[in-house]
PDB file of N, CA and C in Angstrom:
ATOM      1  N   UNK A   1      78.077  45.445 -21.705  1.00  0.00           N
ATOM      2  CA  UNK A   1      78.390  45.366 -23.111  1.00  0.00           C
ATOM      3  C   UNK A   1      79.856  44.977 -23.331  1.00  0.00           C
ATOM      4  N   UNK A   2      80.677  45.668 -22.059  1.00  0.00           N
ATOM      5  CA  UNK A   2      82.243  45.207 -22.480  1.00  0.00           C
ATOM      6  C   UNK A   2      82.081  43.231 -22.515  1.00  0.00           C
ATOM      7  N   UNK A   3      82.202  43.013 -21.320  1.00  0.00           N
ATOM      8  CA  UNK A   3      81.963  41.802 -21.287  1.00  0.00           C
ATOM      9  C   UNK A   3      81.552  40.630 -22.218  1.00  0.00           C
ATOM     10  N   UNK A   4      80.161  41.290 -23.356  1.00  0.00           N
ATOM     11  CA  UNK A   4      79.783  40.594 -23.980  1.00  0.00           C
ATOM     12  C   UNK A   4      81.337  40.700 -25.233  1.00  0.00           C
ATOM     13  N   UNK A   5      81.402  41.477 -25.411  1.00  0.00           N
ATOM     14  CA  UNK A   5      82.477  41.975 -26.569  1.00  0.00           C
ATOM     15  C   UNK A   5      83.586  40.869 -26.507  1.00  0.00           C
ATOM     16  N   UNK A   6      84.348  40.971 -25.088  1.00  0.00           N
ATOM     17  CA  UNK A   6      85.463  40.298 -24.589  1.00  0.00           C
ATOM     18  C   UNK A   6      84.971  38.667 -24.696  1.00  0.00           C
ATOM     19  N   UNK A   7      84.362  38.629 -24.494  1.00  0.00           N
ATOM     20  CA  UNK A   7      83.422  37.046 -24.318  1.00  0.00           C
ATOM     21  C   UNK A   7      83.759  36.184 -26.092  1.00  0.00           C
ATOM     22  N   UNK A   8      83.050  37.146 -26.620  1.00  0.00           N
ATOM     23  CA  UNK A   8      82.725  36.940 -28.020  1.00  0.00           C
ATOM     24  C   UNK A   8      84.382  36.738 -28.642  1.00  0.00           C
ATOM     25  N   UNK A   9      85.413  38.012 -28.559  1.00  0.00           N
ATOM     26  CA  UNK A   9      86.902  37.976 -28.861  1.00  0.00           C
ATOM     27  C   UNK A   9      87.554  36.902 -28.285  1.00  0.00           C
ATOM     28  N   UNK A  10      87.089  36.323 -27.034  1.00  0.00           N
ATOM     29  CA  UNK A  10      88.139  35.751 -26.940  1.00  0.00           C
ATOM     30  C   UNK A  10      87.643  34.134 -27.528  1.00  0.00           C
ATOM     31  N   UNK A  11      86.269  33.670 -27.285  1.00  0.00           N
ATOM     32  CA  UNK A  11      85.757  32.769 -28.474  1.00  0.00           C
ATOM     33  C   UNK A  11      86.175  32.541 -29.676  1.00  0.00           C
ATOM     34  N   UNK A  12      86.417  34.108 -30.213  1.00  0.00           N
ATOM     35  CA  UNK A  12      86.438  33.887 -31.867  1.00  0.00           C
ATOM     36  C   UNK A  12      88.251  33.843 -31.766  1.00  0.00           C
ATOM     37  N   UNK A  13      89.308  34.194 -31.144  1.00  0.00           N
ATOM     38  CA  UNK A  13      90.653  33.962 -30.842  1.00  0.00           C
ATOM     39  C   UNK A  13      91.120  32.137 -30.449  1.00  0.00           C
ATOM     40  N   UNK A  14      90.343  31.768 -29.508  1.00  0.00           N
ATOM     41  CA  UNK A  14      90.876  30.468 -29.502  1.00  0.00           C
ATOM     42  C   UNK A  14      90.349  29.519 -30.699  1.00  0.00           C
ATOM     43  N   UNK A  15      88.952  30.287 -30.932  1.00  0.00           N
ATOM     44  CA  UNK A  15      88.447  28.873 -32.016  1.00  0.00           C
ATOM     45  C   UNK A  15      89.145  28.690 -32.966  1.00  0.00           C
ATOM     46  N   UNK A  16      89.661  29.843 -33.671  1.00  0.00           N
ATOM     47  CA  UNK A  16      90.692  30.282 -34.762  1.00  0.00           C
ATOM     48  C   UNK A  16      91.820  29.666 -34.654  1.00  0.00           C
ATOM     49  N   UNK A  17      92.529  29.442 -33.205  1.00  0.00           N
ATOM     50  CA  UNK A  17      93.708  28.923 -33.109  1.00  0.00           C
ATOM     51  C   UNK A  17      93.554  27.100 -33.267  1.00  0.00           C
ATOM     52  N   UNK A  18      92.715  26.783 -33.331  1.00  0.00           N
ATOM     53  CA  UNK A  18      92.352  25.227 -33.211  1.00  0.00           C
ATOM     54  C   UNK A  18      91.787  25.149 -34.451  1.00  0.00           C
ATOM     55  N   UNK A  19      90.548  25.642 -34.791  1.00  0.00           N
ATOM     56  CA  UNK A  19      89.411  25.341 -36.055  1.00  0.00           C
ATOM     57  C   UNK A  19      90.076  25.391 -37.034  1.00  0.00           C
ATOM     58  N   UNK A  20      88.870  25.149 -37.996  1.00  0.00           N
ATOM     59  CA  UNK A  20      89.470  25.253 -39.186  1.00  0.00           C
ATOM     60  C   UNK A  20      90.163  26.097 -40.067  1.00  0.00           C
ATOM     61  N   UNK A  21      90.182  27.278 -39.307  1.00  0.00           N
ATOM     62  CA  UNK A  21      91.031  28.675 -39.960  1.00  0.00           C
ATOM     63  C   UNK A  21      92.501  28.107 -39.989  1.00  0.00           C
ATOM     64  N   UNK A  22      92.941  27.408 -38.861  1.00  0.00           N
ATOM     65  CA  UNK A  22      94.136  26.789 -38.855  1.00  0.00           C
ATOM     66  C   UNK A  22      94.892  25.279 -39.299  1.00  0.00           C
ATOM     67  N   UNK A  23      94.378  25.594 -40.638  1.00  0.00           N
ATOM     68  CA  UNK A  23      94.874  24.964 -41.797  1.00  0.00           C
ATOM     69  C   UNK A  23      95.856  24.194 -42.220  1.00  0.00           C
ATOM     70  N   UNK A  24      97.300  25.352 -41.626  1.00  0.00           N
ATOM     71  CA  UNK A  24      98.610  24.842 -42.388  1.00  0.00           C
ATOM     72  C   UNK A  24      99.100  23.611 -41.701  1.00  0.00           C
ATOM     73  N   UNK A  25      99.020  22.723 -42.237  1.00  0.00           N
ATOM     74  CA  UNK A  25      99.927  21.520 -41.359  1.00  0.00           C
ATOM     75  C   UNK A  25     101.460  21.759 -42.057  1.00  0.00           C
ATOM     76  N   UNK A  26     102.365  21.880 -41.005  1.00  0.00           N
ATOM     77  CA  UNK A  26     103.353  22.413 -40.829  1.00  0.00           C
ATOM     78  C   UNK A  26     104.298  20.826 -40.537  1.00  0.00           C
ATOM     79  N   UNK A  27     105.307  20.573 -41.844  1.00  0.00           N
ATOM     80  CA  UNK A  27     106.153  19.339 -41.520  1.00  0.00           C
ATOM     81  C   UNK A  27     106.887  18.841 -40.305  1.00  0.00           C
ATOM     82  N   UNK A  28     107.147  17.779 -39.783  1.00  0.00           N
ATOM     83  CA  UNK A  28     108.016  17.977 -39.063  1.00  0.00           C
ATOM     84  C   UNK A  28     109.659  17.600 -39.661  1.00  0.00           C
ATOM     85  N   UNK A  29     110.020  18.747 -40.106  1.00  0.00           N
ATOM     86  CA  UNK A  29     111.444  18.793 -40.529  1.00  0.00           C
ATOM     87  C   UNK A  29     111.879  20.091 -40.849  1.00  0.00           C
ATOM     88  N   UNK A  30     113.202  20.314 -40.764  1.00  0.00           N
ATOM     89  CA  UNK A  30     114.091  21.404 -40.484  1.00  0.00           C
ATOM     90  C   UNK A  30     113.757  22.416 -41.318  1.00  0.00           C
ATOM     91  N   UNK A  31     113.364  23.462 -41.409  1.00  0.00           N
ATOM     92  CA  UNK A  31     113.192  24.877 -42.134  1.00  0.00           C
ATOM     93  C   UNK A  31     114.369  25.835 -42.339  1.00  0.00           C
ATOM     94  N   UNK A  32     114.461  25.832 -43.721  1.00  0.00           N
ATOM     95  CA  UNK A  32     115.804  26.904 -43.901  1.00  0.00           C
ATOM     96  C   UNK A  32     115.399  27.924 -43.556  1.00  0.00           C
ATOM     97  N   UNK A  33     116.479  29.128 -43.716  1.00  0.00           N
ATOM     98  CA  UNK A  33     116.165  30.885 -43.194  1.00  0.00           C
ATOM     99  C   UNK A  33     115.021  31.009 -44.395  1.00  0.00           C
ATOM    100  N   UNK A  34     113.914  31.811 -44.049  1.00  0.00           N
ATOM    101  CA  UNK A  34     112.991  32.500 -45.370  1.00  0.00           C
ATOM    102  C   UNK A  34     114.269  32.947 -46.372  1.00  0.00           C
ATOM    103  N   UNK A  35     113.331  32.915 -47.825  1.00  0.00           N
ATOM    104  CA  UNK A  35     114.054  33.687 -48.951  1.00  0.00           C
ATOM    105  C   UNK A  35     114.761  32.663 -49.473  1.00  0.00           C
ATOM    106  N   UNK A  36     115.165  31.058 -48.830  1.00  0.00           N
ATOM    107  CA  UNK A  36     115.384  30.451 -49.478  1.00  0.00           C
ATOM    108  C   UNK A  36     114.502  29.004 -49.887  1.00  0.00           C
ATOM    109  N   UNK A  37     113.036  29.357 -49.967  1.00  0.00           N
ATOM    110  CA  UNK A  37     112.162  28.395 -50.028  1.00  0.00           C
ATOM    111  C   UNK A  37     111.016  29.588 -50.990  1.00  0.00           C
ATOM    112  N   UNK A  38     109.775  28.595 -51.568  1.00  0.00           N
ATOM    113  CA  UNK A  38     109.527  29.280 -52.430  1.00  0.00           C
ATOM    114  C   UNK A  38     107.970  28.014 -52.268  1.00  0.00           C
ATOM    115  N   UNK A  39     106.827  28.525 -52.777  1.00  0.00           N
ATOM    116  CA  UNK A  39     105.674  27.746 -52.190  1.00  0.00           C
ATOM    117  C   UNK A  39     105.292  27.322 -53.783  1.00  0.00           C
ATOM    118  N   UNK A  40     104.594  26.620 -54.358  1.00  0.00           N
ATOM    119  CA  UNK A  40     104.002  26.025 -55.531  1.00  0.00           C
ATOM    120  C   UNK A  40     102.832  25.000 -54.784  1.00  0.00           C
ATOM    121  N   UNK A  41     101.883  24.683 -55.699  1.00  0.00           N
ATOM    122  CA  UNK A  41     100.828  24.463 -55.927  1.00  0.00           C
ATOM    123  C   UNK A  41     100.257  23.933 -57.359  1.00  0.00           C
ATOM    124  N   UNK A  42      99.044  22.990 -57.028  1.00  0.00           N
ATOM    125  CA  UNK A  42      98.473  22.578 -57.851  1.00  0.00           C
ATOM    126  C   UNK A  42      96.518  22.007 -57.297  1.00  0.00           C
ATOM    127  N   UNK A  43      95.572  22.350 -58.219  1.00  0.00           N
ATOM    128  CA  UNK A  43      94.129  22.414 -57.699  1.00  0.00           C
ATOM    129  C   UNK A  43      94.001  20.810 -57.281  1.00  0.00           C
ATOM    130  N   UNK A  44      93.303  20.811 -56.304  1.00  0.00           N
ATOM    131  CA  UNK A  44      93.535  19.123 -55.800  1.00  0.00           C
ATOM    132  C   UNK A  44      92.581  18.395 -56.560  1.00  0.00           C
ATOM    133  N   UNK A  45      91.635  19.037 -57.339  1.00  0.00           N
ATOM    134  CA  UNK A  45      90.491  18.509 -58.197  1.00  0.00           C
ATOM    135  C   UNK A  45      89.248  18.146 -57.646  1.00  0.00           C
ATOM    136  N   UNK A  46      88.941  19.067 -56.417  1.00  0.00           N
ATOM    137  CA  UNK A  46      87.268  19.114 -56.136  1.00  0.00           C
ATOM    138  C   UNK A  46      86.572  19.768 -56.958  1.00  0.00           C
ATOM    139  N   UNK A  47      85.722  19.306 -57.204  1.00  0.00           N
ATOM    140  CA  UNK A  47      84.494  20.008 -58.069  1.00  0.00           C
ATOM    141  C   UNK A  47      83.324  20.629 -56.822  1.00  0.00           C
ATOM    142  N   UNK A  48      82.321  21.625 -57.502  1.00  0.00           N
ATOM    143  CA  UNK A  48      81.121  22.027 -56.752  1.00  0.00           C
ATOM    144  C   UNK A  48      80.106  20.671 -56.760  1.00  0.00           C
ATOM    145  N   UNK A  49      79.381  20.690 -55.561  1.00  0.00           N
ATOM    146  CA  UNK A  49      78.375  20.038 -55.271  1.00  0.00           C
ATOM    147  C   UNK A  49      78.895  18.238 -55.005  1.00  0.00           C
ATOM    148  N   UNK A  50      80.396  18.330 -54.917  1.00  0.00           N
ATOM    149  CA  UNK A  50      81.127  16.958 -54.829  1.00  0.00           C
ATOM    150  C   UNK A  50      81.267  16.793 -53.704  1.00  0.00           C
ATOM    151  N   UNK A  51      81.516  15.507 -52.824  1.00  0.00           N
ATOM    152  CA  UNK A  51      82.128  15.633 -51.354  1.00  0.00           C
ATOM    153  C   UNK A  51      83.526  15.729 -51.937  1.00  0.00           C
ATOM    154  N   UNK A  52      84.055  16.226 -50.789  1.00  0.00           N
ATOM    155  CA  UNK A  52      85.310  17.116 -50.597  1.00  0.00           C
ATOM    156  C   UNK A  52      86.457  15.858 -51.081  1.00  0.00           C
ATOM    157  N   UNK A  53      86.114  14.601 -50.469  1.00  0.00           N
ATOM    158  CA  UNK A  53      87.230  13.147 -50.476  1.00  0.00           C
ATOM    159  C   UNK A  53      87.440  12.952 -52.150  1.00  0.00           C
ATOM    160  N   UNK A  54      86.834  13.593 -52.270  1.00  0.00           N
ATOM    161  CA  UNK A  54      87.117  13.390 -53.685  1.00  0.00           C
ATOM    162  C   UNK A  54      88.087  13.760 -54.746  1.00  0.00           C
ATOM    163  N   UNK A  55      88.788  14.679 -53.944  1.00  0.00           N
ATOM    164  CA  UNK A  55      90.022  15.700 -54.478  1.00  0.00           C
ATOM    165  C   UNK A  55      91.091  14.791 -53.933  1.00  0.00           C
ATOM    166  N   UNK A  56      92.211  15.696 -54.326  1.00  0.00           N
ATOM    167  CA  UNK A  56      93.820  14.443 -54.296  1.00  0.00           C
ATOM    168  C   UNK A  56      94.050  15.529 -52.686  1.00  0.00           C
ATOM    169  N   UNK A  57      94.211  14.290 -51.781  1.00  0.00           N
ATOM    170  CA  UNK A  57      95.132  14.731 -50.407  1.00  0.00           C
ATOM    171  C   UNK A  57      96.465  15.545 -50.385  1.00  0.00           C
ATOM    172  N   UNK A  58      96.855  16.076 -49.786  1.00  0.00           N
ATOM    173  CA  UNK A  58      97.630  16.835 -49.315  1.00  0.00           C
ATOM    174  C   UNK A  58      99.300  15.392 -49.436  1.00  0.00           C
ATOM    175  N   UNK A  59      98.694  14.225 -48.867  1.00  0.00           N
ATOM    176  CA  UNK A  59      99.866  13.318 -48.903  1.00  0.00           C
ATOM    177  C   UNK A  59      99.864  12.420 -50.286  1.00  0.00           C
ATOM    178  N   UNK A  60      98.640  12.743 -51.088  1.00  0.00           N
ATOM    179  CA  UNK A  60      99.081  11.933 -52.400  1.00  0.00           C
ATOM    180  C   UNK A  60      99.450  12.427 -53.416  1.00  0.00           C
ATOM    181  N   UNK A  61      99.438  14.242 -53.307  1.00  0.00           N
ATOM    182  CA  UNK A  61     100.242  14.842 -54.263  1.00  0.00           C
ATOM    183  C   UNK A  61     101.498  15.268 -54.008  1.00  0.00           C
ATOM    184  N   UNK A  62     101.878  15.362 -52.989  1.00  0.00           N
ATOM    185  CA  UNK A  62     103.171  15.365 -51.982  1.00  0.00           C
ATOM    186  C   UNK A  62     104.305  14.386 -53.292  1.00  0.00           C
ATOM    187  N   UNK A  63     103.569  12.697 -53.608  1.00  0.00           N
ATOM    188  CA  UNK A  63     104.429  12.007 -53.915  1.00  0.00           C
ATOM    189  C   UNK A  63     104.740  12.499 -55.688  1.00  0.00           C
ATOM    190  N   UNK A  64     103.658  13.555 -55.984  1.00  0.00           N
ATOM    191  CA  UNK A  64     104.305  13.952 -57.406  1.00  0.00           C
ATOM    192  C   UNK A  64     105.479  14.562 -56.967  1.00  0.00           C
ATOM    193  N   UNK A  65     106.018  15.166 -56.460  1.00  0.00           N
ATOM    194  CA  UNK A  65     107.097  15.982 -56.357  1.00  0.00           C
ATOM    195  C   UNK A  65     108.164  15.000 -55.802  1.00  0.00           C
ATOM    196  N   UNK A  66     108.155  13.911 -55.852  1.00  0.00           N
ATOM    197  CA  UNK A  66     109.040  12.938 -56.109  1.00  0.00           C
ATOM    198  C   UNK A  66     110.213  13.077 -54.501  1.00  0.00           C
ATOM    199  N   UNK A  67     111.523  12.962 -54.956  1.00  0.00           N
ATOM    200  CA  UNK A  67     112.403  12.966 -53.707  1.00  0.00           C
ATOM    201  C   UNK A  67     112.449  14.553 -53.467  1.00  0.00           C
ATOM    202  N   UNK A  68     111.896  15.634 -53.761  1.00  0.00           N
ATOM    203  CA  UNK A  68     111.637  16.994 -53.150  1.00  0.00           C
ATOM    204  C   UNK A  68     111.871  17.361 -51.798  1.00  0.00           C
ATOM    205  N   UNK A  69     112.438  18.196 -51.504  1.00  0.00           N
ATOM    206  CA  UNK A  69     112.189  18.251 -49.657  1.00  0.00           C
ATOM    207  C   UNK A  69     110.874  19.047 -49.942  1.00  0.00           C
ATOM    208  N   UNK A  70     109.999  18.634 -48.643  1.00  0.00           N
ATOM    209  CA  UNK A  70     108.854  19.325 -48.423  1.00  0.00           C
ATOM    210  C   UNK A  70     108.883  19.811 -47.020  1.00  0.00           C
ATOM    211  N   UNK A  71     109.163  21.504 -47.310  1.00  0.00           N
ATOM    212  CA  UNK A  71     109.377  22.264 -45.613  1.00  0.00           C
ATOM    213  C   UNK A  71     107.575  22.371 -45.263  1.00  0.00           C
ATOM    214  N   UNK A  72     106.905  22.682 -45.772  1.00  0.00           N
ATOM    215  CA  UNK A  72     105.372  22.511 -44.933  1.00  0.00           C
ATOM    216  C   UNK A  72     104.428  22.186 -46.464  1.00  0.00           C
ATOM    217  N   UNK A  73     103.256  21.883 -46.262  1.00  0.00           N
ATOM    218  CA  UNK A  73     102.256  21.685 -47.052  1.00  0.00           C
ATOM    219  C   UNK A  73     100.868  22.200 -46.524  1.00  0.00           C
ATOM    220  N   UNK A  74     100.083  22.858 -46.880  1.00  0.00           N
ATOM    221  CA  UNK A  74      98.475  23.057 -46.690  1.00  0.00           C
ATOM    222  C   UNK A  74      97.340  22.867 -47.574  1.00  0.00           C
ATOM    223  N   UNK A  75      96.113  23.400 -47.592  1.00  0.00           N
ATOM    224  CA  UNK A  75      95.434  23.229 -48.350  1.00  0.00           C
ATOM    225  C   UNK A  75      95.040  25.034 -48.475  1.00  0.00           C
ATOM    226  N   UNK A  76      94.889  25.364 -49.333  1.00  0.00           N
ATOM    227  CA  UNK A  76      94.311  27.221 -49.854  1.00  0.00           C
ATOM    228  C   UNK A  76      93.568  27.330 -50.940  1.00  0.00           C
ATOM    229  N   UNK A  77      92.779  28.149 -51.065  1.00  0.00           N
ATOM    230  CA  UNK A  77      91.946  28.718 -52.098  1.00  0.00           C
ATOM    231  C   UNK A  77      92.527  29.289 -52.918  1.00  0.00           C
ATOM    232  N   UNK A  78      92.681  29.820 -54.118  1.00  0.00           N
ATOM    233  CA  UNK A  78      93.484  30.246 -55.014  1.00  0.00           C
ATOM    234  C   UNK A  78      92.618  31.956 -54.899  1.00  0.00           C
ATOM    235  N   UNK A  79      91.839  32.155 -54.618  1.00  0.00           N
ATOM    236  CA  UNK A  79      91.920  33.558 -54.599  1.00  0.00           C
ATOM    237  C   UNK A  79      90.909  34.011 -55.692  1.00  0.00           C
ATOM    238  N   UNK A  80      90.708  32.931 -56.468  1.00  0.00           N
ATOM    239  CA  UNK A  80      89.571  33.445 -57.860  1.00  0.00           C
ATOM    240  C   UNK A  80      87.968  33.222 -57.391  1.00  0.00           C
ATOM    241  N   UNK A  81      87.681  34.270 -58.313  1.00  0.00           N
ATOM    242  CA  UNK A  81      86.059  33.951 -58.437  1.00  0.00           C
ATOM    243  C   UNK A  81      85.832  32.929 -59.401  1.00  0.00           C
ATOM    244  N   UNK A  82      84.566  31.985 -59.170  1.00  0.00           N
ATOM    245  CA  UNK A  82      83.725  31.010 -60.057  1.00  0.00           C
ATOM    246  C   UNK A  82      82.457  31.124 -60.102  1.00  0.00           C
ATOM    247  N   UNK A  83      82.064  30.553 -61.421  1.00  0.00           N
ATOM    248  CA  UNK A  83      80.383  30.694 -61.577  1.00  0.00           C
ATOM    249  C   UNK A  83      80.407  29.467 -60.350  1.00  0.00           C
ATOM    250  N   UNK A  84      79.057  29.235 -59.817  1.00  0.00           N
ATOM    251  CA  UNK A  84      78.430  28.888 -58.864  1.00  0.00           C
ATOM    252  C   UNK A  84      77.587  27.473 -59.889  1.00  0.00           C
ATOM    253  N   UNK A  85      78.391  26.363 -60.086  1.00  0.00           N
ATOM    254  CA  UNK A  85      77.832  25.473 -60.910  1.00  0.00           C
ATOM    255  C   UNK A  85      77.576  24.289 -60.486  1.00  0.00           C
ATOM    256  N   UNK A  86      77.262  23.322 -60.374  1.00  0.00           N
ATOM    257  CA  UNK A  86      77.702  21.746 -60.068  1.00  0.00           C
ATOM    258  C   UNK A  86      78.574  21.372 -61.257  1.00  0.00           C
ATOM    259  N   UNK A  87      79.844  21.082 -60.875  1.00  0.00           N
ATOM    260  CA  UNK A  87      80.667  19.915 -61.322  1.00  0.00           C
ATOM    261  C   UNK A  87      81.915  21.323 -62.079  1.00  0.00           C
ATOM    262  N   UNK A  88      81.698  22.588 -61.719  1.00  0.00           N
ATOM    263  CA  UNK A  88      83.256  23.262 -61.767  1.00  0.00           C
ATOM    264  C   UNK A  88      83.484  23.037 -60.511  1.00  0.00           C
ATOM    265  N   UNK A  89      85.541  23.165 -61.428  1.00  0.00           N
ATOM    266  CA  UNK A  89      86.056  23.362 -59.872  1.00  0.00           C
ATOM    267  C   UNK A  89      85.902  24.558 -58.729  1.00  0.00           C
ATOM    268  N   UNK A  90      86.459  23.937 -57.464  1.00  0.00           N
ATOM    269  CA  UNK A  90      86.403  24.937 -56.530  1.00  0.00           C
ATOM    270  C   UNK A  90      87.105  25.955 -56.132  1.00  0.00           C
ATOM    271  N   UNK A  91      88.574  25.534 -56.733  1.00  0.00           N
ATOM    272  CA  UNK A  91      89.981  26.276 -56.580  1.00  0.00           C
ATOM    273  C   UNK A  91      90.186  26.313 -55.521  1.00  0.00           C
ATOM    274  N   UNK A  92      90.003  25.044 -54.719  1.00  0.00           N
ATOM    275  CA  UNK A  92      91.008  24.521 -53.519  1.00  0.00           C
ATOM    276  C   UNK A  92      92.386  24.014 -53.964  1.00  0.00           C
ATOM    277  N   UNK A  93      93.646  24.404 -53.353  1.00  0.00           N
ATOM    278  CA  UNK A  93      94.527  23.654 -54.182  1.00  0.00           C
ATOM    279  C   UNK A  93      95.614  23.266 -52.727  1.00  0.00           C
ATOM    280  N   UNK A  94      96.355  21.753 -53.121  1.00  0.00           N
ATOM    281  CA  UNK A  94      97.410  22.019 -52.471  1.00  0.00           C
ATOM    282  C   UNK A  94      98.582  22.861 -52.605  1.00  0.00           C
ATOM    283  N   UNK A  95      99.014  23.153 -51.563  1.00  0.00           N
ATOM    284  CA  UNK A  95     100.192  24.193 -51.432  1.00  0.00           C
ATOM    285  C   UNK A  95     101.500  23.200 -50.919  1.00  0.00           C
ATOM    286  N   UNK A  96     102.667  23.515 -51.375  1.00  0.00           N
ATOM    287  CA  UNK A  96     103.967  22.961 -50.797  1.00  0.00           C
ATOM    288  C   UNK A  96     104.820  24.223 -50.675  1.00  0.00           C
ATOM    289  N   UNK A  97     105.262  23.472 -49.508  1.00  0.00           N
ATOM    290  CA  UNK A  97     106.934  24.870 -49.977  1.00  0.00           C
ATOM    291  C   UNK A  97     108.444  23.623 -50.241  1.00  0.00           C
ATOM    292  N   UNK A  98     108.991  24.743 -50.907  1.00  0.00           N
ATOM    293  CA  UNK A  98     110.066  23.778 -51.053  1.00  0.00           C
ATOM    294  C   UNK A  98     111.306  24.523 -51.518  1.00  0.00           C
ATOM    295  N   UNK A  99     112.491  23.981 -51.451  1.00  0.00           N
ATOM    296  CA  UNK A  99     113.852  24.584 -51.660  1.00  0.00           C
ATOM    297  C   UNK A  99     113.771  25.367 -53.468  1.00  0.00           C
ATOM    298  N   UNK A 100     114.009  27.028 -53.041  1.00  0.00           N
ATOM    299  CA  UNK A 100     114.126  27.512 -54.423  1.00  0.00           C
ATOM    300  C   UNK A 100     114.811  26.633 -55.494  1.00  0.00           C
ATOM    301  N   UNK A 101     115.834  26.368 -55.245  1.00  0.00           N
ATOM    302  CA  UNK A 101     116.311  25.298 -56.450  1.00  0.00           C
ATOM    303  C   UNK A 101     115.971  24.236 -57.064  1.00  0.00           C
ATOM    304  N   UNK A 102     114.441  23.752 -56.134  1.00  0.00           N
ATOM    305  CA  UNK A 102     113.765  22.814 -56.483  1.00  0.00           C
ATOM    306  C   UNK A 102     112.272  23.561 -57.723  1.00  0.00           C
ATOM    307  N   UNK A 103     112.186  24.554 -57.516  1.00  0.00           N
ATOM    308  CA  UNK A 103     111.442  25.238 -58.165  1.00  0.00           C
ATOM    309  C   UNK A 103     110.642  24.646 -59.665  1.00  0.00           C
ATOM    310  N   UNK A 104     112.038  24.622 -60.781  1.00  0.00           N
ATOM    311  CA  UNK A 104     112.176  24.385 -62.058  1.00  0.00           C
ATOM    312  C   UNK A 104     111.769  22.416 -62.188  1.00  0.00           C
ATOM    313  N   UNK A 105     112.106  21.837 -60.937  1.00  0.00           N
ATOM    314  CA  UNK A 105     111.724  20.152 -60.977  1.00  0.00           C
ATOM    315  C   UNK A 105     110.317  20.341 -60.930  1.00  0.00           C
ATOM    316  N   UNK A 106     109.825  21.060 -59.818  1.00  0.00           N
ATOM    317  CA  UNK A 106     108.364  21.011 -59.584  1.00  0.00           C
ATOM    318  C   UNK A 106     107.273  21.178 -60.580  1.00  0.00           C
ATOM    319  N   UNK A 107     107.647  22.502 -61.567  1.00  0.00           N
ATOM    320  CA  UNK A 107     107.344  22.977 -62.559  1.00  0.00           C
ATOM    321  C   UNK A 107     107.038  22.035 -63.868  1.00  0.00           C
ATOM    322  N   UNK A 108     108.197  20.702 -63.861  1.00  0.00           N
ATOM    323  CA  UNK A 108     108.332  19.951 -64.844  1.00  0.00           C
ATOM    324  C   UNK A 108     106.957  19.173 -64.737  1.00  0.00           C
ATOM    325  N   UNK A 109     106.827  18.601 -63.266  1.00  0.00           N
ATOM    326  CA  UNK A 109     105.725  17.700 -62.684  1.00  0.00           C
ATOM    327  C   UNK A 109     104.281  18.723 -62.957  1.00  0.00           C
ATOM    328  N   UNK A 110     104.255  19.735 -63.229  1.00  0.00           N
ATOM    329  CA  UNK A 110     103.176  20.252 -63.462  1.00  0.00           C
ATOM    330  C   UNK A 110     102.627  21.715 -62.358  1.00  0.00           C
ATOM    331  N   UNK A 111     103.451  21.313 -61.217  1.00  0.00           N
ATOM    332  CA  UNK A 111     103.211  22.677 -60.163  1.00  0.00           C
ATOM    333  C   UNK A 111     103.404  23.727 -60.750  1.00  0.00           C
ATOM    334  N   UNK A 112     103.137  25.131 -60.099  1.00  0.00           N
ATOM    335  CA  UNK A 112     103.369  26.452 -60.397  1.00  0.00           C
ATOM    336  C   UNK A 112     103.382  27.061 -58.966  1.00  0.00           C
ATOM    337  N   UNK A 113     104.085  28.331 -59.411  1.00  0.00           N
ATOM    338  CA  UNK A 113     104.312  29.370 -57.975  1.00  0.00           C
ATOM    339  C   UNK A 113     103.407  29.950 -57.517  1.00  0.00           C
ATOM    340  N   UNK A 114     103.369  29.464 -55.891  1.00  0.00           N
ATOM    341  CA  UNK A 114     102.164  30.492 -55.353  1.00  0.00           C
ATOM    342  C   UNK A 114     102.446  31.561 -54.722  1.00  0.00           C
ATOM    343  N   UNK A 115     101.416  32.760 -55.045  1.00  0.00           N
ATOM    344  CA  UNK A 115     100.222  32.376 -54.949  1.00  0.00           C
ATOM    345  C   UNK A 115      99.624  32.462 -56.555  1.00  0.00           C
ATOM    346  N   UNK A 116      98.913  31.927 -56.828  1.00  0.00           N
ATOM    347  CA  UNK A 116      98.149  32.080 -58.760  1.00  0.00           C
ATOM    348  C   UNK A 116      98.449  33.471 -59.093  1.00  0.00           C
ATOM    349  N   UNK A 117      98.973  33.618 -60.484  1.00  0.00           N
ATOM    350  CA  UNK A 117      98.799  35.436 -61.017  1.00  0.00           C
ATOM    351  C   UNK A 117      97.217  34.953 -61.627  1.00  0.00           C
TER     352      UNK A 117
END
C-alpha cells in the first residue's frame, strides 16, 4: 500500500511541476524586491461553450499596457462563481505584474488590482 501511495505522490508532484497547474509564464526580465510590484488584470473574454482561442492572449493584452514594464504575466480564474450557461463568461483573466507606480496608468487602460474584491 506504501508503494502504491508513493507511486501515485510522486506522479501527481512531477505532473504538477510541468502540466497545466503550472501556468505562470514568468518574463524574462529583471524582478524588483517584492512590495514593490503590484499584479492587475483584466477577463480575456472567453465565453462558456466557446473554444478557448477565442479570448485575447496573454501577448495581445500585454500591448494595452502600452510601454509598462511587465515583471511576469499568467492566465487565472478570478475566483467567482457563474451560472453554467453557453455564451457567459468564464472568468479566466489575464494577470500582469507591474511596477506599483505603474498602477494608476494601468487603471486608466481599463485594468484593476488583483486579485478581484
Amino acid at each position: 500500500m506504501k508503494n502504491i501511495f508513493a507511486a501515485w505522490f510522486c506522479l501527481l508532484v512531477m505532473g504538477c511541476s510541468t502540466g497545466p497547474c503550472a501556468r505562470e509564464e514568468k518574463m524574462n526580465r529583471d524582478t524588483p524586491p517584492k512590495g514593490e510590484t503590484v499584479k492587475v488584470y483584466k477577463p480575456d473574454g472567453t465565453l462558456q461553450c466557446e473554444p478557448p482561442a477565442k479570448g485575447k492572449s496573454l501577448e495581445d493584452m500585454a500591448k494595452d499596457l502600452g510601454p509598462l514594464k511587465i515583471f511576469s504575466q499568467e492566465k487565472a480564474h478570478d475566483g467567482k462563481m457563474r451560472i453554467q450557461m453557453c455564451g457567459t463568461p468564464t472568468g479566466q483573466c489575464n494577470v500582469y505584474e507591474i511596477a506599483v507606480e505603474d498602477l494608476a496608468k494601468a487603471q486608466t487602460v481599463g485594468f484593476k488590482a488583483w486579485p478581484p474584491q
